[in-house]
N, C-alpha and C. Protein backbone atom coordinates (compact mmCIF):
# COMPACT_ATOMS: atom_id res chain seq x y z
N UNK A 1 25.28 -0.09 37.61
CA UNK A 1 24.12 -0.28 36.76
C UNK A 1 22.89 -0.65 37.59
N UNK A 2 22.84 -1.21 38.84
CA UNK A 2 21.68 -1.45 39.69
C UNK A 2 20.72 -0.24 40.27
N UNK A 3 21.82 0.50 39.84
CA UNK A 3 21.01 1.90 40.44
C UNK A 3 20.09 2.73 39.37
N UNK A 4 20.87 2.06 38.10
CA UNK A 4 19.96 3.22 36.89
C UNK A 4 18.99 2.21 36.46
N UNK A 5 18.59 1.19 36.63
CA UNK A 5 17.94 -0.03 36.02
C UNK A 5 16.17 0.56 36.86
N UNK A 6 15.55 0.34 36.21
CA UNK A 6 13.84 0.32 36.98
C UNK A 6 13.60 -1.26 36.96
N UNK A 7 13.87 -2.17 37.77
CA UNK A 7 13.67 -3.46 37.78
C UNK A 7 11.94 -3.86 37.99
N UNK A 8 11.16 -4.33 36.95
CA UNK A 8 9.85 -4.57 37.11
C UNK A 8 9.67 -5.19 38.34
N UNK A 9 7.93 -5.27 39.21
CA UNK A 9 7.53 -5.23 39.73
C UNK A 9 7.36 -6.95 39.71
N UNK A 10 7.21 -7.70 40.73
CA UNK A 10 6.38 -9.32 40.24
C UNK A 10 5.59 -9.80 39.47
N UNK A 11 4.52 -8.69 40.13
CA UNK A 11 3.39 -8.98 39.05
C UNK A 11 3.43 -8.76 37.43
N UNK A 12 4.27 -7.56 37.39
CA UNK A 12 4.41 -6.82 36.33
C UNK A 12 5.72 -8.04 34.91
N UNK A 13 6.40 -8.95 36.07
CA UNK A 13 7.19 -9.68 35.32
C UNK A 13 6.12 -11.13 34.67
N UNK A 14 5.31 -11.65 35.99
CA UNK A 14 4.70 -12.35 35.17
C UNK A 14 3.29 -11.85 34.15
N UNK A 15 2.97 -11.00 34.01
CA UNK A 15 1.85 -10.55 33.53
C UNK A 15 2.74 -10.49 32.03
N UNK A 16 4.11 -10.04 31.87
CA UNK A 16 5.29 -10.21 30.15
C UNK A 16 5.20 -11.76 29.88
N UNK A 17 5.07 -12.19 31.15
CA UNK A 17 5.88 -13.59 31.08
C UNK A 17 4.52 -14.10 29.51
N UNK A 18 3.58 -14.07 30.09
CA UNK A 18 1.99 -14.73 29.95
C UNK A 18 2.10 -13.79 28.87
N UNK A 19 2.15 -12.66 28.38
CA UNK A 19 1.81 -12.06 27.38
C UNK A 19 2.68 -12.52 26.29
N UNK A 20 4.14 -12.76 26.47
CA UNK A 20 5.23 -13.71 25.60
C UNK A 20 4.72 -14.92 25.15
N UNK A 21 4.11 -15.81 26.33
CA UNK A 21 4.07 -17.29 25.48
C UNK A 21 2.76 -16.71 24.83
N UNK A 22 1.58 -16.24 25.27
CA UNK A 22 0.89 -16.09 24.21
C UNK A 22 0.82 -16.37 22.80
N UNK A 23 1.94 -14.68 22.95
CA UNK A 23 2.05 -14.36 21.71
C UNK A 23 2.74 -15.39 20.63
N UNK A 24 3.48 -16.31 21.06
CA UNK A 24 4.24 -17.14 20.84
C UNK A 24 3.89 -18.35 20.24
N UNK A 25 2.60 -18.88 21.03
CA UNK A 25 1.81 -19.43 20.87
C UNK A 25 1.25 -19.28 19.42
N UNK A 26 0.70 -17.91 19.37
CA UNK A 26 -0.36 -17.86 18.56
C UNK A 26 0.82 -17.51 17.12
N UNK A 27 1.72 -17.20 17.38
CA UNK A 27 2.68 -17.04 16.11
C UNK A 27 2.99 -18.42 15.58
N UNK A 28 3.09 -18.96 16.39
CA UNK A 28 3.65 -20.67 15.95
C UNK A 28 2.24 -21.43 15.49
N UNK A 29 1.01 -21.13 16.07
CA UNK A 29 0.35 -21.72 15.16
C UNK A 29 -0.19 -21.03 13.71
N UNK A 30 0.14 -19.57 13.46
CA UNK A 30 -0.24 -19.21 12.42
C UNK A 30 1.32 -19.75 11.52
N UNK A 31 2.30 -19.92 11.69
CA UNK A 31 3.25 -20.69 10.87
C UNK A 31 2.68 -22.73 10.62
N UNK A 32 2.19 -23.11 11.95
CA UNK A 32 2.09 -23.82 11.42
C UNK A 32 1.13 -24.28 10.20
N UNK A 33 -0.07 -23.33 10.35
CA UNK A 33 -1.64 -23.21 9.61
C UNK A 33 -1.14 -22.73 8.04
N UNK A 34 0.31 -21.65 8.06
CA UNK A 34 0.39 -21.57 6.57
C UNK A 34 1.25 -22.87 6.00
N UNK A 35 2.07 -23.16 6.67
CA UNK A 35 2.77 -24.17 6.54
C UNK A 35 2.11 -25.61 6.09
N UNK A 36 0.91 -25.88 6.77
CA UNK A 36 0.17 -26.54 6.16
C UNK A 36 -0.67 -26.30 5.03
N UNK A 37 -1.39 -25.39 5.17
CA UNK A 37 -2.23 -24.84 3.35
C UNK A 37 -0.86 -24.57 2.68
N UNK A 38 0.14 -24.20 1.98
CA UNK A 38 0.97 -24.00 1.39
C UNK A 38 1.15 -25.43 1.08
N UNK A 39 1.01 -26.62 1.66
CA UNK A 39 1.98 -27.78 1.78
C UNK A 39 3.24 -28.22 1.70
N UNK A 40 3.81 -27.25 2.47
CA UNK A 40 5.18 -27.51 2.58
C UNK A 40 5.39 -28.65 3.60
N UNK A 41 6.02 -30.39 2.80
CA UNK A 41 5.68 -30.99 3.81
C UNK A 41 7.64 -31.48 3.64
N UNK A 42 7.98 -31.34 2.31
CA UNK A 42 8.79 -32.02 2.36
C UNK A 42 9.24 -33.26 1.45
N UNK A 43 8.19 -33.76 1.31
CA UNK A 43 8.06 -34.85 0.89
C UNK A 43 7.36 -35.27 -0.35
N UNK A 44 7.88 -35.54 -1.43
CA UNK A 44 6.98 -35.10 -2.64
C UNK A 44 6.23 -36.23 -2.80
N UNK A 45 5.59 -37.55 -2.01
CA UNK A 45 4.81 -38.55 -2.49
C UNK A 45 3.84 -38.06 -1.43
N UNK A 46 3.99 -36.74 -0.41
CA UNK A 46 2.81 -37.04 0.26
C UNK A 46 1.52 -36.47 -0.48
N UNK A 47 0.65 -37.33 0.28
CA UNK A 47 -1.04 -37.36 -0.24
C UNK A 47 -1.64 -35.64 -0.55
N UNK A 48 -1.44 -34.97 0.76
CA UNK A 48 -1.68 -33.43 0.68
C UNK A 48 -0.77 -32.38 0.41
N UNK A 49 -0.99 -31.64 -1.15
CA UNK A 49 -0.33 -30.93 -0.93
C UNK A 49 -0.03 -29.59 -0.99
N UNK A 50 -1.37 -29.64 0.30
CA UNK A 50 -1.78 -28.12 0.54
C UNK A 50 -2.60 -27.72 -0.63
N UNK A 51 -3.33 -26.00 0.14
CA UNK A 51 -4.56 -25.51 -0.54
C UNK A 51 -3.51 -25.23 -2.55
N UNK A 52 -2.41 -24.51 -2.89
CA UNK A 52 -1.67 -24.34 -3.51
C UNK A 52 -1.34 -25.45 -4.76
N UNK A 53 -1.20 -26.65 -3.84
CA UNK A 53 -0.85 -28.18 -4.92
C UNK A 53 -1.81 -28.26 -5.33
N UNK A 54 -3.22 -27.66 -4.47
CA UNK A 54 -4.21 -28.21 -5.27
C UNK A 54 -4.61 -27.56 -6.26
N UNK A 55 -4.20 -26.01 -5.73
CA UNK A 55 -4.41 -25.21 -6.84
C UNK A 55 -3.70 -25.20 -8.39
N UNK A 56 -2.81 -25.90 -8.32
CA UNK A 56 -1.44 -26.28 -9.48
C UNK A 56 -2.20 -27.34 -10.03
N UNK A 57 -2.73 -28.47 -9.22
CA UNK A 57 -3.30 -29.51 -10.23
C UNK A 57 -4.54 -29.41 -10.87
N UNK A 58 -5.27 -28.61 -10.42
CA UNK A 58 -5.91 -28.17 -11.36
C UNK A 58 -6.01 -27.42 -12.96
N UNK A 59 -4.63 -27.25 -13.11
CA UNK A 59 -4.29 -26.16 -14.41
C UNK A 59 -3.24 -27.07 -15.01
């Protein structure tokens, strides 16, 4: 199998590396950003609860 493999280049491994956490990054804070407006906290005495609770207490 070492022979049929194209094993990336250095640069070419960290340039995935950096493009992974990125992306990773930016996925985990868009979970955390809905996660918060939604208010999914858990906990039903907390104070916020999210853009959604607020939208419910209003009606």
């Amino acid at each position: 199998m070492v022979h049929n493999v194209s094993w990336p280049t250095w640069k070419e491994l960290q340039s995935n590396t950096i493009i992974v956490m990125v992306a990773s990054v930016i996925i985990s804070l868009l979970i955390f950003v809905m996660d918060f407006g939604f208010g999914i906290t858990g906990d039903s005495k907390s104070a916020w609860k999210g853009a959604m609770g607020f939208l419910y207490g209003m009606f």
